[in-house]
Protein backbone atom coordinates (compact mmCIF):
# COMPACT_ATOMS: atom_id res chain seq x y z
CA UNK A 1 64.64 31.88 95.98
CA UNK A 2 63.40 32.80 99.71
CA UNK A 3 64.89 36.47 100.23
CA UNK A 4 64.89 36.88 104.20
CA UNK A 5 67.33 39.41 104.90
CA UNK A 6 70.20 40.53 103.01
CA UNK A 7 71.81 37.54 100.41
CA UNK A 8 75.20 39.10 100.14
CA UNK A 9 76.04 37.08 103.48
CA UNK A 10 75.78 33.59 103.66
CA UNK A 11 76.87 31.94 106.42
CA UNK A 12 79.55 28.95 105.75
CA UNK A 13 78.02 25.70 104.17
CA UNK A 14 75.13 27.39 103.47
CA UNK A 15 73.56 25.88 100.23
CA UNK A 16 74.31 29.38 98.55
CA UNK A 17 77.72 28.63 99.14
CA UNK A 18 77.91 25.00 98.52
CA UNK A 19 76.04 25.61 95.02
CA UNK A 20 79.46 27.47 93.13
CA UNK A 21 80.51 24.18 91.08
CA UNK A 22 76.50 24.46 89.97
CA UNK A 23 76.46 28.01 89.07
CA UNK A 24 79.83 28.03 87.41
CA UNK A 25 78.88 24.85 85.14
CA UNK A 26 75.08 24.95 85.58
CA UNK A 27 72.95 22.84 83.48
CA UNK A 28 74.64 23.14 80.38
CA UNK A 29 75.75 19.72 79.69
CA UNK A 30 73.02 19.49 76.98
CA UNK A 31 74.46 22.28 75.00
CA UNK A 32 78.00 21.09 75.54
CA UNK A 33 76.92 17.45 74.19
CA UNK A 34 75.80 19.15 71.12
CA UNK A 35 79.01 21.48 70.33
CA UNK A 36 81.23 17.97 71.01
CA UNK A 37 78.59 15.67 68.41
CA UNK A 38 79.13 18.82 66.21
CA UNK A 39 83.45 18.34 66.94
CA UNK A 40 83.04 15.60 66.23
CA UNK A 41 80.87 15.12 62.70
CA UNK A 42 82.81 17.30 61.00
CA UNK A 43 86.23 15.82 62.43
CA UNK A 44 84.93 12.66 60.99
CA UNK A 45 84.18 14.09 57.74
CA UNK A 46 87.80 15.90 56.79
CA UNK A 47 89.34 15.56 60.03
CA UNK A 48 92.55 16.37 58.15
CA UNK A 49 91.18 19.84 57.70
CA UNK A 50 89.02 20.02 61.07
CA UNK A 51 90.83 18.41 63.63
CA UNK A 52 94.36 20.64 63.35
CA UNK A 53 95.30 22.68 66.32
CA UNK A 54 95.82 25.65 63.18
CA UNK A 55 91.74 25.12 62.57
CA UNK A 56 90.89 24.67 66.25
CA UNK A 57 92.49 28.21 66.72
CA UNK A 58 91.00 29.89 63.73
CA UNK A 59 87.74 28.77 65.34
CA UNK A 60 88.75 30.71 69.05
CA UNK A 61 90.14 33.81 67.01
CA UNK A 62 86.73 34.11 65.44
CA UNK A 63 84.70 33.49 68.12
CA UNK A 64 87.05 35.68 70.38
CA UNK A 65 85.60 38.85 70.06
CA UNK A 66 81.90 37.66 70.68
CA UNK A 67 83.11 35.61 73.83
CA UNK A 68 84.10 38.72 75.51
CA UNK A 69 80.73 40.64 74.51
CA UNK A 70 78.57 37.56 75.58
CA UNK A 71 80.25 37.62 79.10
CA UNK A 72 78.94 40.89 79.46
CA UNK A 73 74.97 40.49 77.85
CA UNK A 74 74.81 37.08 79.98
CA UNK A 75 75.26 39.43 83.48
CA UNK A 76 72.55 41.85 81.17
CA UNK A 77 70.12 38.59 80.87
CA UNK A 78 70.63 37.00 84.19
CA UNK A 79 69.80 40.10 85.52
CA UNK A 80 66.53 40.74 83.66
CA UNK A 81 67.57 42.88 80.73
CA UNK A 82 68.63 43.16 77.23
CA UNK A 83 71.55 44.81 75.89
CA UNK A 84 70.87 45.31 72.03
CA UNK A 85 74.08 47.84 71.73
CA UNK A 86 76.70 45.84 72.22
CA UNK A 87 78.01 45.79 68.49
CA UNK A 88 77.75 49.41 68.10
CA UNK A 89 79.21 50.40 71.44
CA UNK A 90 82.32 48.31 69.64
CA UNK A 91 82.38 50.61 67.22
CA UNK A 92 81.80 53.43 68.64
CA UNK A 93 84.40 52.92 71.35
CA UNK A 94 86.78 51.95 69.35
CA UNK A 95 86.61 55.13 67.16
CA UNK A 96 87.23 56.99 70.40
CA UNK A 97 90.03 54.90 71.06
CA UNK A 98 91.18 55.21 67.39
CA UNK A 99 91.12 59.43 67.64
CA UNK A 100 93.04 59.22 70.98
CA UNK A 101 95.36 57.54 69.73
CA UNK A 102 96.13 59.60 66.75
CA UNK A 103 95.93 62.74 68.07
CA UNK A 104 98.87 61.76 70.57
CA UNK A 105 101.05 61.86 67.88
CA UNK A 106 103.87 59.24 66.94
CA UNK A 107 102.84 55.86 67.56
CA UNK A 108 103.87 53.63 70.66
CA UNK A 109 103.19 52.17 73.38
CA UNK A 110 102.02 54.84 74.95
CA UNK A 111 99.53 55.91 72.50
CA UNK A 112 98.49 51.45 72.81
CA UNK A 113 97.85 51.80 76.76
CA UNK A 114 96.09 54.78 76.75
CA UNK A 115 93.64 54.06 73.27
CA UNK A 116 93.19 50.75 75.54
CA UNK A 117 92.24 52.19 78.56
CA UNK A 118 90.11 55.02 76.54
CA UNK A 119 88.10 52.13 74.60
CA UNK A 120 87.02 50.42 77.97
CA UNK A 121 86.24 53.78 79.40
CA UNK A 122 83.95 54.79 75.95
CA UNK A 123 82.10 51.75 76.53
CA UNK A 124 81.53 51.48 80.15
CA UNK A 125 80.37 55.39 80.30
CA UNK A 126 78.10 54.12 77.45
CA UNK A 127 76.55 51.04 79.63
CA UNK A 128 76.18 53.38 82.24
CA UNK A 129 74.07 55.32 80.42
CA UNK A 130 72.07 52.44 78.84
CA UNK A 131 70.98 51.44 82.75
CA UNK A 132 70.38 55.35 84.03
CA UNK A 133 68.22 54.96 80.96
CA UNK A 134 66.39 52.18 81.69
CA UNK A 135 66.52 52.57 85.91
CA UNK A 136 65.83 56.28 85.81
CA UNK A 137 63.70 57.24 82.63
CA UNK A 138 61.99 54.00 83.41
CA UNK A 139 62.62 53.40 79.62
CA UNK A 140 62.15 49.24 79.07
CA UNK A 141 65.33 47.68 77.86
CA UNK A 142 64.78 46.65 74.93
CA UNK A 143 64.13 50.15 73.69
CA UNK A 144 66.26 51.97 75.35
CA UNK A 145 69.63 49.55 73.89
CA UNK A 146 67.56 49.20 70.32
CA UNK A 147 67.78 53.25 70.64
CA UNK A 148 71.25 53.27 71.76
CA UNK A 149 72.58 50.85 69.26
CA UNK A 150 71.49 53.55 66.29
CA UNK A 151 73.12 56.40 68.04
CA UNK A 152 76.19 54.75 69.50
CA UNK A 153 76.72 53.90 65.06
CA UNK A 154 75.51 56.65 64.23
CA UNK A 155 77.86 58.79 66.27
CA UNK A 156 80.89 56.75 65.54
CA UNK A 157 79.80 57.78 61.26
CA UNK A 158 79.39 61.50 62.42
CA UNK A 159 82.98 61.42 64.27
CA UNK A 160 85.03 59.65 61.27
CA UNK A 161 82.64 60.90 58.29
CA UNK A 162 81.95 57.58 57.50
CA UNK A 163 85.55 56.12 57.09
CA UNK A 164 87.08 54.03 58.52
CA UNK A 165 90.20 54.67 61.09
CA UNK A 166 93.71 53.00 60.24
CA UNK A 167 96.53 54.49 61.95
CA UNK A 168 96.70 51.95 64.85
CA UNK A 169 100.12 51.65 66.80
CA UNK A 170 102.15 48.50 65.42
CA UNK A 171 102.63 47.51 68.73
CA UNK A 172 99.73 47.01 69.62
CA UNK A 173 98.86 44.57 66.15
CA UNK A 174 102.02 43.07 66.96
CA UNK A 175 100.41 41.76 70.57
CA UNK A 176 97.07 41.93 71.01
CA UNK A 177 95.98 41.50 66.94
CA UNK A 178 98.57 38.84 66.09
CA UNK A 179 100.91 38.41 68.56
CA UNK A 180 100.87 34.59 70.60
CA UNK A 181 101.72 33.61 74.48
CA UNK A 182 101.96 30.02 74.81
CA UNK A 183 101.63 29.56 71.44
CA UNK A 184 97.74 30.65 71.37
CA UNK A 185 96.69 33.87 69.83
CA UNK A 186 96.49 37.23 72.47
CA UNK A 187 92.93 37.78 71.15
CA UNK A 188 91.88 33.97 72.07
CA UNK A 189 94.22 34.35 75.92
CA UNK A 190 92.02 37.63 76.61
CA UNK A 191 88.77 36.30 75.46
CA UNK A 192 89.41 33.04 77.96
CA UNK A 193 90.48 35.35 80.73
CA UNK A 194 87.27 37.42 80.44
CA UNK A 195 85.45 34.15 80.57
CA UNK A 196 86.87 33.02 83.69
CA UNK A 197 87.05 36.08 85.33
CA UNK A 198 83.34 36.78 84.94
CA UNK A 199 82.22 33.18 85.05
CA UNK A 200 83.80 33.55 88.91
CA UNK A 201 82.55 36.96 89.87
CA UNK A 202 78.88 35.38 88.61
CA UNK A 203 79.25 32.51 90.95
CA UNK A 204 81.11 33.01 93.86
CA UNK A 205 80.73 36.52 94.80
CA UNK A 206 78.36 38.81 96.45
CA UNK A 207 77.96 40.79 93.21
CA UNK A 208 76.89 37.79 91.03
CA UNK A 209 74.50 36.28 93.70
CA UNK A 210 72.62 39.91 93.43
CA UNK A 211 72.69 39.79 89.72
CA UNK A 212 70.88 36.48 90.24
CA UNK A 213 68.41 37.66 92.87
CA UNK A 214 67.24 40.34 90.81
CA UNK A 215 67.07 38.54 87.71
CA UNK A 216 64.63 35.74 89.28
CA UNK A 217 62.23 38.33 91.69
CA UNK A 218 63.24 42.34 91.23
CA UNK A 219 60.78 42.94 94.29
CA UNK A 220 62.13 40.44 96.70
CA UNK A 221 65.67 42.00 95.88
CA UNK A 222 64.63 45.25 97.05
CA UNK A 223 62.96 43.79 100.20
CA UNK A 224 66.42 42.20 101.30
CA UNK A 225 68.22 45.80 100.60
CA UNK A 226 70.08 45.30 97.30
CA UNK A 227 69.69 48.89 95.63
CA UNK A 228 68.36 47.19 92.32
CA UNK A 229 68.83 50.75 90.47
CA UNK A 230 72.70 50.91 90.80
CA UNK A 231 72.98 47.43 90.28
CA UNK A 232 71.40 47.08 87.10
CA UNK A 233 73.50 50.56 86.34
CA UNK A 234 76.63 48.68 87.15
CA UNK A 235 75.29 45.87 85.43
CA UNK A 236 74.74 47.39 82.25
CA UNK A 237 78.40 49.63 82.38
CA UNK A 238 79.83 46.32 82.39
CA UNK A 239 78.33 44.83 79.55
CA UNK A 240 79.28 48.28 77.98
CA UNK A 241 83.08 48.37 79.11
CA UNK A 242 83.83 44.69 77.86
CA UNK A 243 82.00 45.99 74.40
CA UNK A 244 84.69 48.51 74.86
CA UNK A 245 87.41 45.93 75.08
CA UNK A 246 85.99 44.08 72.54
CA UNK A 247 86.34 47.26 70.14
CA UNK A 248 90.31 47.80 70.75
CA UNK A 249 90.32 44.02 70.30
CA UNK A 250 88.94 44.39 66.96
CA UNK A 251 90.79 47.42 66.02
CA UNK A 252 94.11 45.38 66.62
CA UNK A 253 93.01 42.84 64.83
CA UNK A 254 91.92 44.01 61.56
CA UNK A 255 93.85 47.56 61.61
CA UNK A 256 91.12 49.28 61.23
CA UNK A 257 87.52 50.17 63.04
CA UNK A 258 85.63 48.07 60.61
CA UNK A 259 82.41 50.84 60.89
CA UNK A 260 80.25 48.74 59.18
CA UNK A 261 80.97 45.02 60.33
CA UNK A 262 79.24 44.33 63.56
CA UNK A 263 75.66 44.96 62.53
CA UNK A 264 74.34 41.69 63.20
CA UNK A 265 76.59 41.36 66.54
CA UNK A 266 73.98 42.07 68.68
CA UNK A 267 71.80 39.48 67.74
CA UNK A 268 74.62 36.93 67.44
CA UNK A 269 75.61 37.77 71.31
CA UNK A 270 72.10 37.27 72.15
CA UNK A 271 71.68 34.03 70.34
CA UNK A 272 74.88 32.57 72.07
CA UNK A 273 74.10 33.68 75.37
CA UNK A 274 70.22 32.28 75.34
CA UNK A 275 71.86 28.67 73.16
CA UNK A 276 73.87 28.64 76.35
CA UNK A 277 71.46 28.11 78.86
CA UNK A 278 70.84 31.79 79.93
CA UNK A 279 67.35 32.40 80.36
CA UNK A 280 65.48 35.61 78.38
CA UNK A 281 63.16 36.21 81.76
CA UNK A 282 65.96 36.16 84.18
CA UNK A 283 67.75 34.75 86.85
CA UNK A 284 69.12 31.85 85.26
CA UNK A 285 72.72 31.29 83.23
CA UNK A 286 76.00 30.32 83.65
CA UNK A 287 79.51 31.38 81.64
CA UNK A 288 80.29 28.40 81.18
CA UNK A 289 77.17 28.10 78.85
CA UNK A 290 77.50 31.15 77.46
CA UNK A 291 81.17 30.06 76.24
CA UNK A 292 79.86 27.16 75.14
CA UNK A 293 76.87 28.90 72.73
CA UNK A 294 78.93 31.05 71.42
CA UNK A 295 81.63 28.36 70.22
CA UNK A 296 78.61 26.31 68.36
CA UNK A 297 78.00 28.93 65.13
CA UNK A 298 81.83 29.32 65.41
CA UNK A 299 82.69 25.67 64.83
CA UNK A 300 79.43 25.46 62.06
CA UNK A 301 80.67 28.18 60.41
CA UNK A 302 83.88 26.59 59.73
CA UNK A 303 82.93 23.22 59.57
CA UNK A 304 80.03 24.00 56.52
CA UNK A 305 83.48 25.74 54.99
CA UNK A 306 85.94 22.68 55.29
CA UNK A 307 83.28 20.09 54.17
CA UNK A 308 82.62 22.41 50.98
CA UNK A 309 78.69 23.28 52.39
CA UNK A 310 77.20 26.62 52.12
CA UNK A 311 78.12 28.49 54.96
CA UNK A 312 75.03 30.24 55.42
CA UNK A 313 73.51 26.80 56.74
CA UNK A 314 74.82 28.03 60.16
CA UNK A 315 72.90 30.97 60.11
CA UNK A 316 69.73 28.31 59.51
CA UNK A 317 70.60 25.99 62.15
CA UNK A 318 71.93 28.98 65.00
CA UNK A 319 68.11 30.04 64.12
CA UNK A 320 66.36 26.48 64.76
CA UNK A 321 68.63 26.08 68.11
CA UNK A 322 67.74 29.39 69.42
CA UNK A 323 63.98 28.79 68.97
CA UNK A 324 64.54 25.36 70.49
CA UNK A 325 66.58 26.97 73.18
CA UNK A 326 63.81 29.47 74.35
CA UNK A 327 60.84 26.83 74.02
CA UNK A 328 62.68 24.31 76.41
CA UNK A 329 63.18 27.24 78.87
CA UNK A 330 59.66 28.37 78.69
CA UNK A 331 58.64 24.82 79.46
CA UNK A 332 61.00 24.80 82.34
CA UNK A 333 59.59 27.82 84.07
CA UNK A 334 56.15 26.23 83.29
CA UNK A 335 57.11 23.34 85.10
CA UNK A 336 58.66 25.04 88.12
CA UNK A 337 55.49 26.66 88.43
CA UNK A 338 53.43 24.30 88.33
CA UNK A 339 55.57 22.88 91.57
């Protein structure tokens, strides 16, 4: 990436422009063969069970929540980082959300917007603080989120004494935990939305081109005047505020803040986002792969199910494609440096 002067503007039919179809898709047509040959084994094998819209949706409701976590760590990744907090920032904000919402008193909508709008703002302030962290205290990323994730659970234990929260306005279950537009689940419309939107700020705006240019050369970014510090802040609050959405998403959908059942999302994000095409050193990823990763242990999972396998051979075979994953991007930075 040649960084001679500022990247935010591009002059028309510049190559940084002409590239958007490539950044939105990128390279991921190797990932996306794989999730269709996995379609369609296991549509050939019960396709009576597999291949029912009612499946295919059971599939996007449980990958839903991860989607809209993913979108965040793959800004994290691009950029350079590593967001290790994501499932406990969940939690956490949505046991903010969860004590809003009951201390306002008799349930409505009211008490829905505002325990919304208090979720994404738990989590954000949260990311914020996970990049002052690591831009400030100089604190590497890795520790800094493995720290966070403990205290963001541990705080959401201290606040509800290790129970879990369950008055949750019926409205908002009614919409956004089982409630349909267009026939497809609320939960599955946000979690596309969030894709899109964030696949588009990634690669056609000023924002996502700096997210790339710091991800690929931190030092060249700072030459050409992008204040890498608030960036990576900003960076990080967002990965925290769609944690945040992802928490009142799972509070509508299970009525309840489920303390104790996104232990392992952190690793799960990460192994979607990297299956997808995003690279762990930087600079490299695309939504579109990330949606992609994260669908593949979400069709396994049910798949092993319907053809009556254990389904704790997706756990084996998310493991294998994630070391496979990271060895074939190693070998592609080897080989770009080598030209």
């Amino acid at each position: 990436m040649t960084m001679t002067g500022t990247p935010t503007e591009a002059p028309a039919g510049s190559p940084v422009r002409g590239r958007g179809r490539r950044l939105l898709l990128g390279s991921a047509t190797d990932i996306t063969a794989i999730l269709l040959v996995i379609v369609i084994v296991f549509g050939a094998l019960n396709p009576a069970a597999f291949l029912t819209s009612a499946n295919l949706i059971n599939v996007l409701i449980n990958a839903s929540l991860l989607i809209v976590m993913a979108a965040g760590a793959t800004f994290v990744l691009i950029a350079g980082g590593v967001d290790l907090s994501v499932g406990s920032v969940l939690v956490f904000s949505g046991v903010i959300a969860g004590k809003v919402m009951v201390a306002m008193g008799p349930q409505g909508w009211a008490a829905s917007i505002v325990g919304i709008a208090v979720s994404l703002l738990a989590g954000a302030v949260w990311g914020a603080i996970n990049g002052i962290v690591i831009t400030k205290m100089r604190v590497p990323p890795l520790i800094a989120t493995l720290g966070s994730f403990g205290a963001a659970q541990g705080l959401a234990q201290i606040i509800t004494d290790g129970n879990d929260l369950k008055d949750i306005p019926n409205e908002l279950i009614d919409t956004l935990g089982v409630g349909r537009f267009l026939g497809l689940p609320w939960l599955v419309v946000v979690a596309l939305l969030v894709a899109l939107v964030a696949g588009c700020v990634l690669a056609f705006t000023r924002y996502g081109r700096r997210t790339y240019a710091i991800g690929s050369n931190v030092e060249a970014a700072r030459r050409a005047g992008i204040n890498v510090d608030r960036h990576l802040i900003s960076v990080y609050a967002v990965a925290g505020l769609l944690s945040g959405l992802a928490g009142i998403m799972s509070y509508a959908e299970f009525g309840s803040t489920t303390l104790s059942g996104h232990s392992t999302d952190n690793l799960a994000v990460i192994a979607a986002v990297v299956i997808g095409g995003t690279s762990l050193f930087g600079g490299v990823g695309t939504m579109w792969g990330t949606l992609v990763g994260t669908m593949i242990p979400a069709v396994l999972a049910n798949g092993l199910v319907i053809v009556g396998l254990n389904s704790f051979w997706r756990d084996f075979t998310v493991g294998v494609v994630l070391v496979v994953a990271v060895y074939l991007d190693q070998l592609r930075r080897r080989s770009r440096t080598k030209r």
